[in-house]
C-alpha atoms as a PDB file:
ATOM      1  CA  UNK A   1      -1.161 -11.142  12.765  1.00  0.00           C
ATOM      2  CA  UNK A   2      -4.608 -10.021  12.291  1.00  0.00           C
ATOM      3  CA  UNK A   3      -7.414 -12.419  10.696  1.00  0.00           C
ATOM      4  CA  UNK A   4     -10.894 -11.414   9.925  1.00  0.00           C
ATOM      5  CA  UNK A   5     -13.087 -15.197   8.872  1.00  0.00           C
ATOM      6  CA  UNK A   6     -16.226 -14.932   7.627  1.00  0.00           C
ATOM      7  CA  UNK A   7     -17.447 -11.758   9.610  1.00  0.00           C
ATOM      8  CA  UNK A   8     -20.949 -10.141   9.387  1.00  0.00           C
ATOM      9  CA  UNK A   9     -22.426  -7.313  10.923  1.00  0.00           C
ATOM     10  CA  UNK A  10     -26.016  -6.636  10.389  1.00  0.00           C
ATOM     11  CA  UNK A  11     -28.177  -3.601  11.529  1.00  0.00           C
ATOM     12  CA  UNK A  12     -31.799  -4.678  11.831  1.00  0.00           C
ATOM     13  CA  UNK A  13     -32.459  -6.056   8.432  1.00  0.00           C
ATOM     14  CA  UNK A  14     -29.618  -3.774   7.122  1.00  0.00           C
ATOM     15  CA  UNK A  15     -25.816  -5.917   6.724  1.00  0.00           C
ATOM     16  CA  UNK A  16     -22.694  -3.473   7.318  1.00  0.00           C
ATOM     17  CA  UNK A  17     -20.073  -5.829   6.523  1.00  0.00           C
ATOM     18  CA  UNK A  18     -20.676  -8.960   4.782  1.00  0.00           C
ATOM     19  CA  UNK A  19     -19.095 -11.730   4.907  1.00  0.00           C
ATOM     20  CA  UNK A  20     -15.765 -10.086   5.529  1.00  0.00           C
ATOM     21  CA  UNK A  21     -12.276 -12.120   5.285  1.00  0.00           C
ATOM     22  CA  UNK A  22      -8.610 -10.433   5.475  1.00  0.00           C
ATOM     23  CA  UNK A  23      -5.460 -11.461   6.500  1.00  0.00           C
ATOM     24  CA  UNK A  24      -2.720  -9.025   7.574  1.00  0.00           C
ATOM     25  CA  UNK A  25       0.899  -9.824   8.656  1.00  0.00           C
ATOM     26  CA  UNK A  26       3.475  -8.608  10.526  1.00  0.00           C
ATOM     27  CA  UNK A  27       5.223  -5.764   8.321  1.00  0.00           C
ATOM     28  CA  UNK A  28       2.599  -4.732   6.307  1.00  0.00           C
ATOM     29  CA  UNK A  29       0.867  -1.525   6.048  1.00  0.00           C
ATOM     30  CA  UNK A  30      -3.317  -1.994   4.745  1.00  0.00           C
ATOM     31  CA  UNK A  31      -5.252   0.846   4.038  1.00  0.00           C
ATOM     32  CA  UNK A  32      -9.002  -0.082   3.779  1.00  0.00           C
ATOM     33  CA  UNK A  33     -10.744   1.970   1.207  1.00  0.00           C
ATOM     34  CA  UNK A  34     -14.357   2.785   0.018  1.00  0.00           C
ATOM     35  CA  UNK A  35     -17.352   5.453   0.095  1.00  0.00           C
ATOM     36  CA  UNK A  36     -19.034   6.510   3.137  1.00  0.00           C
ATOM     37  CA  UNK A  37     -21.270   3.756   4.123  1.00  0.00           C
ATOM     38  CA  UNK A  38     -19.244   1.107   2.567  1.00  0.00           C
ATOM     39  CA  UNK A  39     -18.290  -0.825   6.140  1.00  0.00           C
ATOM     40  CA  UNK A  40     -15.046   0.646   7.154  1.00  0.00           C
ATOM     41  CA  UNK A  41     -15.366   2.246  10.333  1.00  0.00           C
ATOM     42  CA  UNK A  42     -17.874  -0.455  11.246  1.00  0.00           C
ATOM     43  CA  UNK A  43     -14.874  -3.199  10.084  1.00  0.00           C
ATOM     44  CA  UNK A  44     -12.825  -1.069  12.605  1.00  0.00           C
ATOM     45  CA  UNK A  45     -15.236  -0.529  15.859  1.00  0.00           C
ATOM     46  CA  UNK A  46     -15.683  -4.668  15.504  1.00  0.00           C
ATOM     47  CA  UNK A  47     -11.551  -5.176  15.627  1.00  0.00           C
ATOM     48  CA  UNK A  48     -10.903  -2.823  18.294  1.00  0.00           C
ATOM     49  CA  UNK A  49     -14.023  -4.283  20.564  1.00  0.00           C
ATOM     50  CA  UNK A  50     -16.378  -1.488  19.752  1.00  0.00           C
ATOM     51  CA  UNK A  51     -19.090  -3.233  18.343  1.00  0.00           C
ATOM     52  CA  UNK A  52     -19.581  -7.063  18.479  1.00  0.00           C
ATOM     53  CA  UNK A  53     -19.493  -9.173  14.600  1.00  0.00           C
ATOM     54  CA  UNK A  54     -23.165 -10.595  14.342  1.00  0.00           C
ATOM     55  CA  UNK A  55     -21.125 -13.782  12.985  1.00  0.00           C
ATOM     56  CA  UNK A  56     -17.875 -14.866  12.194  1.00  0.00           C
ATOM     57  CA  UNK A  57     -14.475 -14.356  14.037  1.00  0.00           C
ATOM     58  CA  UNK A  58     -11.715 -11.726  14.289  1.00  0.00           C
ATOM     59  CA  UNK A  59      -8.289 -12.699  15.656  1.00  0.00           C
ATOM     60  CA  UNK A  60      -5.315 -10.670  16.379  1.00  0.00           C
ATOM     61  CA  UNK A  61      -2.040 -12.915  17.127  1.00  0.00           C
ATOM     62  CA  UNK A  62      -3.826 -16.370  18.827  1.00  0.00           C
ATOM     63  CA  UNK A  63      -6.309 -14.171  20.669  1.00  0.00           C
ATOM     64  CA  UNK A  64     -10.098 -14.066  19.634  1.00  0.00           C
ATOM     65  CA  UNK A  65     -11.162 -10.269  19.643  1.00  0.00           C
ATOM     66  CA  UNK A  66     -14.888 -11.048  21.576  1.00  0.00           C
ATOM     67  CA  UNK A  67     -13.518 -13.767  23.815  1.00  0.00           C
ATOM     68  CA  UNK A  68     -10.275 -12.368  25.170  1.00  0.00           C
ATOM     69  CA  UNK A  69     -10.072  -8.118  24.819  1.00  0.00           C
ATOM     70  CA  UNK A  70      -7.715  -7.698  27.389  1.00  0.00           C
ATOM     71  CA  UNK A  71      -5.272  -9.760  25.451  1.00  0.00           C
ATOM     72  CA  UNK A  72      -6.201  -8.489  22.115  1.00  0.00           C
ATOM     73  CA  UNK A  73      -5.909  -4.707  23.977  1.00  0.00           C
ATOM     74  CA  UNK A  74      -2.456  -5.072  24.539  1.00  0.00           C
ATOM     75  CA  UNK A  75      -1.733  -5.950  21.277  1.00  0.00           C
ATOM     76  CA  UNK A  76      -3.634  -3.210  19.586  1.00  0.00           C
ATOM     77  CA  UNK A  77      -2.918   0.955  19.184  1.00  0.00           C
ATOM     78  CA  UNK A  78      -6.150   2.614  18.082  1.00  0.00           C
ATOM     79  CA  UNK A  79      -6.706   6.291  16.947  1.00  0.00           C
ATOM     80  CA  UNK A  80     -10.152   7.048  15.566  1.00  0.00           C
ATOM     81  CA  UNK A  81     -11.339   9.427  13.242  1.00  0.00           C
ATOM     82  CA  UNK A  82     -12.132  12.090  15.985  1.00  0.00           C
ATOM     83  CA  UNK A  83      -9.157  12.612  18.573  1.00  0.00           C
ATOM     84  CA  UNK A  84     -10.503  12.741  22.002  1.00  0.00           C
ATOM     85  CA  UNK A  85      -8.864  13.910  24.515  1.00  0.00           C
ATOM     86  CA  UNK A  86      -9.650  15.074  28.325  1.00  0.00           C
ATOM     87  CA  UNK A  87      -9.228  18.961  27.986  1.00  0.00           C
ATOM     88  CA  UNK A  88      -8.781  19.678  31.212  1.00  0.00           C
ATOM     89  CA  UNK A  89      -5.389  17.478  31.616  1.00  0.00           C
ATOM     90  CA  UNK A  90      -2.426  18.352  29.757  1.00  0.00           C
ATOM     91  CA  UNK A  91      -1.041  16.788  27.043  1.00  0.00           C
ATOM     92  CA  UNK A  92       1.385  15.016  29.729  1.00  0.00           C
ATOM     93  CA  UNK A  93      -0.682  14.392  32.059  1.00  0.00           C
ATOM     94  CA  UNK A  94      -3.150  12.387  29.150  1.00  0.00           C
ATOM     95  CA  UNK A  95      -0.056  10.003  27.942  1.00  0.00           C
ATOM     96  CA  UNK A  96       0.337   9.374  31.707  1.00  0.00           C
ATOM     97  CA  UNK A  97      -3.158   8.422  32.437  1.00  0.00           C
ATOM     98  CA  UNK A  98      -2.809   6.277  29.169  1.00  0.00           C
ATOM     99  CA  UNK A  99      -0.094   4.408  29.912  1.00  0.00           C
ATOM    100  CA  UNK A 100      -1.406   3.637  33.806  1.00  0.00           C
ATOM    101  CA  UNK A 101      -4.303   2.769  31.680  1.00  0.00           C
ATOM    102  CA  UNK A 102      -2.182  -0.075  30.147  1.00  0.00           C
ATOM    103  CA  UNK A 103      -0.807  -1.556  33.207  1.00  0.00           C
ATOM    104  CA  UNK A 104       3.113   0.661  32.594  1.00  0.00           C
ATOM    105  CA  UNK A 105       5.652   1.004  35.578  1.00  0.00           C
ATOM    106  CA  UNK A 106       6.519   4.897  36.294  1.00  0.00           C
ATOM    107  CA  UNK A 107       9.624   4.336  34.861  1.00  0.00           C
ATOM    108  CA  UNK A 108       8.634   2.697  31.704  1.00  0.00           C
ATOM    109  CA  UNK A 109       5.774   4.863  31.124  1.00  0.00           C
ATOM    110  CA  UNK A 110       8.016   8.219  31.459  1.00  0.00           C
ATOM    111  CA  UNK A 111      10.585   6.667  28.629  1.00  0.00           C
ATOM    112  CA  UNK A 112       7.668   6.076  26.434  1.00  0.00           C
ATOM    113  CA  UNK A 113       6.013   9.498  26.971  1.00  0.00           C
ATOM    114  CA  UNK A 114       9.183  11.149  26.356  1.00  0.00           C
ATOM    115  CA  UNK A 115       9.960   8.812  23.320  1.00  0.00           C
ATOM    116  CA  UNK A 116       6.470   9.908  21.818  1.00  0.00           C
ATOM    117  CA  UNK A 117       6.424  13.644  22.442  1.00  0.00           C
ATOM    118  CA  UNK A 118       9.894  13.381  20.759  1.00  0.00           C
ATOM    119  CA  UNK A 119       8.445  11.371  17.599  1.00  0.00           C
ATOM    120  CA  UNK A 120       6.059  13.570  17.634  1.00  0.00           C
ATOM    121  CA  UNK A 121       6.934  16.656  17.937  1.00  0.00           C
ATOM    122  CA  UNK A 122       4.516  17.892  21.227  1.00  0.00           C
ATOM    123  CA  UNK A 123       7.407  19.078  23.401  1.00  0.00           C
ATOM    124  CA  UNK A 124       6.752  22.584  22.760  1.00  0.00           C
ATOM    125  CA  UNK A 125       3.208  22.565  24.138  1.00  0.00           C
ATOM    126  CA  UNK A 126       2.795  18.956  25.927  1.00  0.00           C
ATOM    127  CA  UNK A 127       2.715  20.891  29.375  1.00  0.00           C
ATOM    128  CA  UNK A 128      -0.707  22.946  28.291  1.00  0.00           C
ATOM    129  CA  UNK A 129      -4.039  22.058  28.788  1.00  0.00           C
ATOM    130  CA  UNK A 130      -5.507  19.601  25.755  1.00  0.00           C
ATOM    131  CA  UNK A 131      -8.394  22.608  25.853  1.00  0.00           C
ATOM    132  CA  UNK A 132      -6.049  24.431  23.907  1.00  0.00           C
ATOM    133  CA  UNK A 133      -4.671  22.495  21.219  1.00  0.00           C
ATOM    134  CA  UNK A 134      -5.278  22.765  17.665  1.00  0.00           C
ATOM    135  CA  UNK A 135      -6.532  19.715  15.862  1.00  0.00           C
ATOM    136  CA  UNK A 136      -3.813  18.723  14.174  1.00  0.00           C
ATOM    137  CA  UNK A 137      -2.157  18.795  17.751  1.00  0.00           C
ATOM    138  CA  UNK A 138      -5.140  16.627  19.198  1.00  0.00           C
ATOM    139  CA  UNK A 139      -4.256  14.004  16.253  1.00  0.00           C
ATOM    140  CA  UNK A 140      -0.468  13.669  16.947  1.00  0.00           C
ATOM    141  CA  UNK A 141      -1.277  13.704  20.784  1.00  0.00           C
ATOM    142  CA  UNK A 142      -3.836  10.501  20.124  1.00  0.00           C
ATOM    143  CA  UNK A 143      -0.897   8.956  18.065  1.00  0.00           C
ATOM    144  CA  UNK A 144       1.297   9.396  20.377  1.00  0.00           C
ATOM    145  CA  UNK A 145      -0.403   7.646  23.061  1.00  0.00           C
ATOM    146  CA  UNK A 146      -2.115   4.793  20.623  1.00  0.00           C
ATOM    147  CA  UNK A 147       1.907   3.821  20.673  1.00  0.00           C
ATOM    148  CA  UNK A 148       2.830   4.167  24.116  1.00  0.00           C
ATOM    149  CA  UNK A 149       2.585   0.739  24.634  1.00  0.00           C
ATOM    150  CA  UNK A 150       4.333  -0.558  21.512  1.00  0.00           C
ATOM    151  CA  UNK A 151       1.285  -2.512  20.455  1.00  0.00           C
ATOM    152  CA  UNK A 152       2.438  -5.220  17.211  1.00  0.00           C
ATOM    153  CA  UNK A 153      -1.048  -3.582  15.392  1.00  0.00           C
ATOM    154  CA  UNK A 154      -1.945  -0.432  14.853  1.00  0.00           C
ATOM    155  CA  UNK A 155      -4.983   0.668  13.734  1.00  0.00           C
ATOM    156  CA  UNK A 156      -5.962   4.245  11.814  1.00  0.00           C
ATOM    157  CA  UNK A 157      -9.653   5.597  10.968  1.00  0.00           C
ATOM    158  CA  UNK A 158      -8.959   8.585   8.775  1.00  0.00           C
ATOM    159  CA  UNK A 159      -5.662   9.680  10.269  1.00  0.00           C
ATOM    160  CA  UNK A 160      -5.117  12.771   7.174  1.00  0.00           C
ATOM    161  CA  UNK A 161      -8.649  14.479   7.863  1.00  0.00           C
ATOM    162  CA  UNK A 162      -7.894  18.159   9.074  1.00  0.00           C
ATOM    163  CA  UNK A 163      -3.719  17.848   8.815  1.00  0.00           C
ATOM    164  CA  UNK A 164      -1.735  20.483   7.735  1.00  0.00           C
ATOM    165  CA  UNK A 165       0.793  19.397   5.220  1.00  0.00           C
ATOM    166  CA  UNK A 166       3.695  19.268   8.549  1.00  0.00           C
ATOM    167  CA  UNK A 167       1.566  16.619  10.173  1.00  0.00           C
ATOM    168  CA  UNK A 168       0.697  14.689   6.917  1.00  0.00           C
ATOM    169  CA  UNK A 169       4.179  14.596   6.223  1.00  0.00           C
ATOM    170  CA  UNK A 170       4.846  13.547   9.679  1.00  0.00           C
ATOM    171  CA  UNK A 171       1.604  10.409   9.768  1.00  0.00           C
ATOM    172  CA  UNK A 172       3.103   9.498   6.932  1.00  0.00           C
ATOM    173  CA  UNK A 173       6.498   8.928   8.149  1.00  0.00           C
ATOM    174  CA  UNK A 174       5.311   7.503  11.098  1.00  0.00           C
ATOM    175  CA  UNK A 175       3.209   4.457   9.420  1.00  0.00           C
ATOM    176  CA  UNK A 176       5.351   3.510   6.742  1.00  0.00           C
ATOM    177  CA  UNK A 177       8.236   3.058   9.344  1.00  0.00           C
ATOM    178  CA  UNK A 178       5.902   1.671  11.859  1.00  0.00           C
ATOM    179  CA  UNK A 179       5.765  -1.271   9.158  1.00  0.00           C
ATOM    180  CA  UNK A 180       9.026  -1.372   8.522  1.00  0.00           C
ATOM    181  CA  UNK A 181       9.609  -2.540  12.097  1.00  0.00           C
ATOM    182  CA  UNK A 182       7.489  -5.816  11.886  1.00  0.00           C
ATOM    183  CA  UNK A 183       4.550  -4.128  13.143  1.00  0.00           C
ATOM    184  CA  UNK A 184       1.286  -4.034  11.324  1.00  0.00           C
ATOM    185  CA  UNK A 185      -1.034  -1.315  10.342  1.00  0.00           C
ATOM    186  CA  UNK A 186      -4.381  -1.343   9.181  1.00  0.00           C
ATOM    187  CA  UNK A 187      -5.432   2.564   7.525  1.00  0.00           C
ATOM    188  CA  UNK A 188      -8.982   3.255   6.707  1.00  0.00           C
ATOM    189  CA  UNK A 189      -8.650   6.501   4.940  1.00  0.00           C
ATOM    190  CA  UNK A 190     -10.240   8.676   2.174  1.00  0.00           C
ATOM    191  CA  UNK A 191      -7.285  10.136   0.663  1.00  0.00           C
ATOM    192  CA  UNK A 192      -5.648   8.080  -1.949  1.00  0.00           C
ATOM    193  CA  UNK A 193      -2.925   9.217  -2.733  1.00  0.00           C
ATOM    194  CA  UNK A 194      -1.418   8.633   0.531  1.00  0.00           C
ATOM    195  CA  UNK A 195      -2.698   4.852   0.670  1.00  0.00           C
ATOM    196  CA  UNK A 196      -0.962   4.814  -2.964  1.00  0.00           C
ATOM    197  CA  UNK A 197       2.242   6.035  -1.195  1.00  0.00           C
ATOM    198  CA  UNK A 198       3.004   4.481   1.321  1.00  0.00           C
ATOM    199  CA  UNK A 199       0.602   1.411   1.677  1.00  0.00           C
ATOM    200  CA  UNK A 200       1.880  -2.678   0.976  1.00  0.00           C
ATOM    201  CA  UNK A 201      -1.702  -3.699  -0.150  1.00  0.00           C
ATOM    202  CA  UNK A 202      -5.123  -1.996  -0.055  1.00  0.00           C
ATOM    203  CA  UNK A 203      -8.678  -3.486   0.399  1.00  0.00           C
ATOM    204  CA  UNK A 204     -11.824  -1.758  -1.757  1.00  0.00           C
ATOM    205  CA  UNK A 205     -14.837  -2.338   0.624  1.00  0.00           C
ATOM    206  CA  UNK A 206     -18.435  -1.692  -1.872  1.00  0.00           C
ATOM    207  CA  UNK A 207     -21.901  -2.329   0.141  1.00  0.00           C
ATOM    208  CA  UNK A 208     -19.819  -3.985   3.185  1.00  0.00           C
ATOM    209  CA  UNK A 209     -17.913  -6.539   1.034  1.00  0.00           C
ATOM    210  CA  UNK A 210     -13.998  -6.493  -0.273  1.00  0.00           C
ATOM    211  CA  UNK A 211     -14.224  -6.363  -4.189  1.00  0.00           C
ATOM    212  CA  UNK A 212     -10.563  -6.237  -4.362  1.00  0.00           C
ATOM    213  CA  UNK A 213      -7.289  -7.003  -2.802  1.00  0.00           C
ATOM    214  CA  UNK A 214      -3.855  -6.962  -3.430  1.00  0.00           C
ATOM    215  CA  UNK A 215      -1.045  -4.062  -5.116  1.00  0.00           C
ATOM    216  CA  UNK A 216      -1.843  -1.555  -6.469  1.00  0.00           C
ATOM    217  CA  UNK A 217      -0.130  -3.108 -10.051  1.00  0.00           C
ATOM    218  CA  UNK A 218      -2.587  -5.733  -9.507  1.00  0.00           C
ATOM    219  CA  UNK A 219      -5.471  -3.201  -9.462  1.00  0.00           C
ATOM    220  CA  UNK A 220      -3.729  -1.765 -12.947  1.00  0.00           C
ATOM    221  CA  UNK A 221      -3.717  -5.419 -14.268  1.00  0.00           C
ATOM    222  CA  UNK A 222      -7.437  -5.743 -13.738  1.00  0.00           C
ATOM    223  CA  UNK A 223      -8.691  -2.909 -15.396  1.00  0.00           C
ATOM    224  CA  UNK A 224      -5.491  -1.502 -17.488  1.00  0.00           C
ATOM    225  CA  UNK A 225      -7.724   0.981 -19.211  1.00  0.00           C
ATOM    226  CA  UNK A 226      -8.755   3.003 -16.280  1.00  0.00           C
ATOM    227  CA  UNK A 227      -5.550   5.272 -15.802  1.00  0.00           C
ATOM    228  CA  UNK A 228      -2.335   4.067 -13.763  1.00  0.00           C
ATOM    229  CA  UNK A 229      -3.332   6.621 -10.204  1.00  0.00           C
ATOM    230  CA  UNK A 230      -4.723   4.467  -7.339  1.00  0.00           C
ATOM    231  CA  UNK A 231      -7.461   6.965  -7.554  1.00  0.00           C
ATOM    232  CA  UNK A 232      -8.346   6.634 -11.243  1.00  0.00           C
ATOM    233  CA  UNK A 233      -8.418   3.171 -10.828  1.00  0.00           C
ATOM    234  CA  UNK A 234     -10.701   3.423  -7.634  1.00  0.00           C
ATOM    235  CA  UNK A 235     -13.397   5.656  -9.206  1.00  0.00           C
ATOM    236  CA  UNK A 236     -13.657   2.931 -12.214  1.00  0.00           C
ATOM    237  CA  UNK A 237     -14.221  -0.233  -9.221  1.00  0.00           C
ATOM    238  CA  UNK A 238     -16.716   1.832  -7.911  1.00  0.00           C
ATOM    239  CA  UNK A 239     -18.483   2.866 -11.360  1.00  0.00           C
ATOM    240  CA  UNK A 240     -18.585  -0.693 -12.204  1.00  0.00           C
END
């Protein structure tokens, strides 16, 4: 589903990501860890056509991410680490401009608004203007329209920061059964235990390259002496 070969982005004289190759399929939920500074959001911004890869080549499904983004668009549902919203629209009237945004009918862009606000949980206040919402209320409103569409990736930068335990709970939920459908989700995030959760496989970026791959049994395999928490055994990759 999604393919990064051989992809570098440099900075000057400075390299973000190095070298960078991943493979992620249908089903699978990915969370991309590592420090501040370690390539992850950059990783992101060059998948979702934010920044262009110095070298190398990102595919999602048969498309080429530089060479066709409307085709790659379609297939992708991005929320970033800050929600942004228009705060002078309501939270209905955003989802709408969304999905016009995407090319919807009326028809099928009312089901999907009212499928979101319903998966979500923005009923009680999807009528007010954005202005006025909380952030945990700007986070669940960008979810909900990253999936208007349906799109067979979705892609998270940091989706926990500033949740209250309700929305956590309902992020969570919302990934792991995103997966479960066949779609695919790639999670940058800082908190662990939640990658540890709910996550197929993780990634370990260090200084813009993966160090590590797989389960989280193979991470315990590697360095059995480090503790069995995905976050013990984190801190010891990144000590060594």
């Amino acid at each position: 589903m999604l393919r990064f070969d051989n992809v570098t982005r440099t900075y000057g004289a400075r390299v973000a990501v190095d070298c960078l190759n991943l493979h992620i399929d249908h089903g699978e939920l990915f969370a991309l860890l590592g420090h501040n500074g370690a390539g992850k959001t950059t990783t992101i911004k060059m998948l979702v056509g934010l920044l262009r890869p110095t070298s190398g080549e990102i595919r999602v499904g048969p498309y080429n991410v530089v060479e066709n983004p409307r085709e790659v668009s379609r297939l992708i549902g991005y929320v970033p680490d800050l929600p942004f919203l228009y705060d002078k629209l309501s939270g209905r009237e955003f989802l709408r401009f969304v999905a016009d945004m995407y090319g919807m009918s009326e028809s099928a862009a009312n089901e999907a608004v009212t499928r979101e606000a319903d998966r979500f949980q923005l009923n009680d206040f999807l009528d007010q203007l954005t202005e006025s919402y909380s952030h945990g209320m700007r986070q669940r409103t960008v979810f909900a329209a990253a999936l208007l569409h349906q799109p067979e990736l979705l892609v998270v930068d940091e989706p926990m920061v500033g949740l209250d335990p309700h929305s956590i709970r309902l992020v969570k939920d919302l990934l792991k059964s995103y997966a479960e459908s066949g779609k695919a989700v790639l999670m940058s995030t800082h908190t662990l235990e939640v990658a540890e959760a709910i996550c197929d496989r993780v990634g370990v970026m260090k200084s813009g390259k993966i160090v590590f791959e797989g389960n989280v049994e193979q991470m315990r395999q590697l360095n059995p002496t480090a503790g069995q928490s995905l976050e013990s055994l984190y801190l010891a990759m990144m000590d060594n």
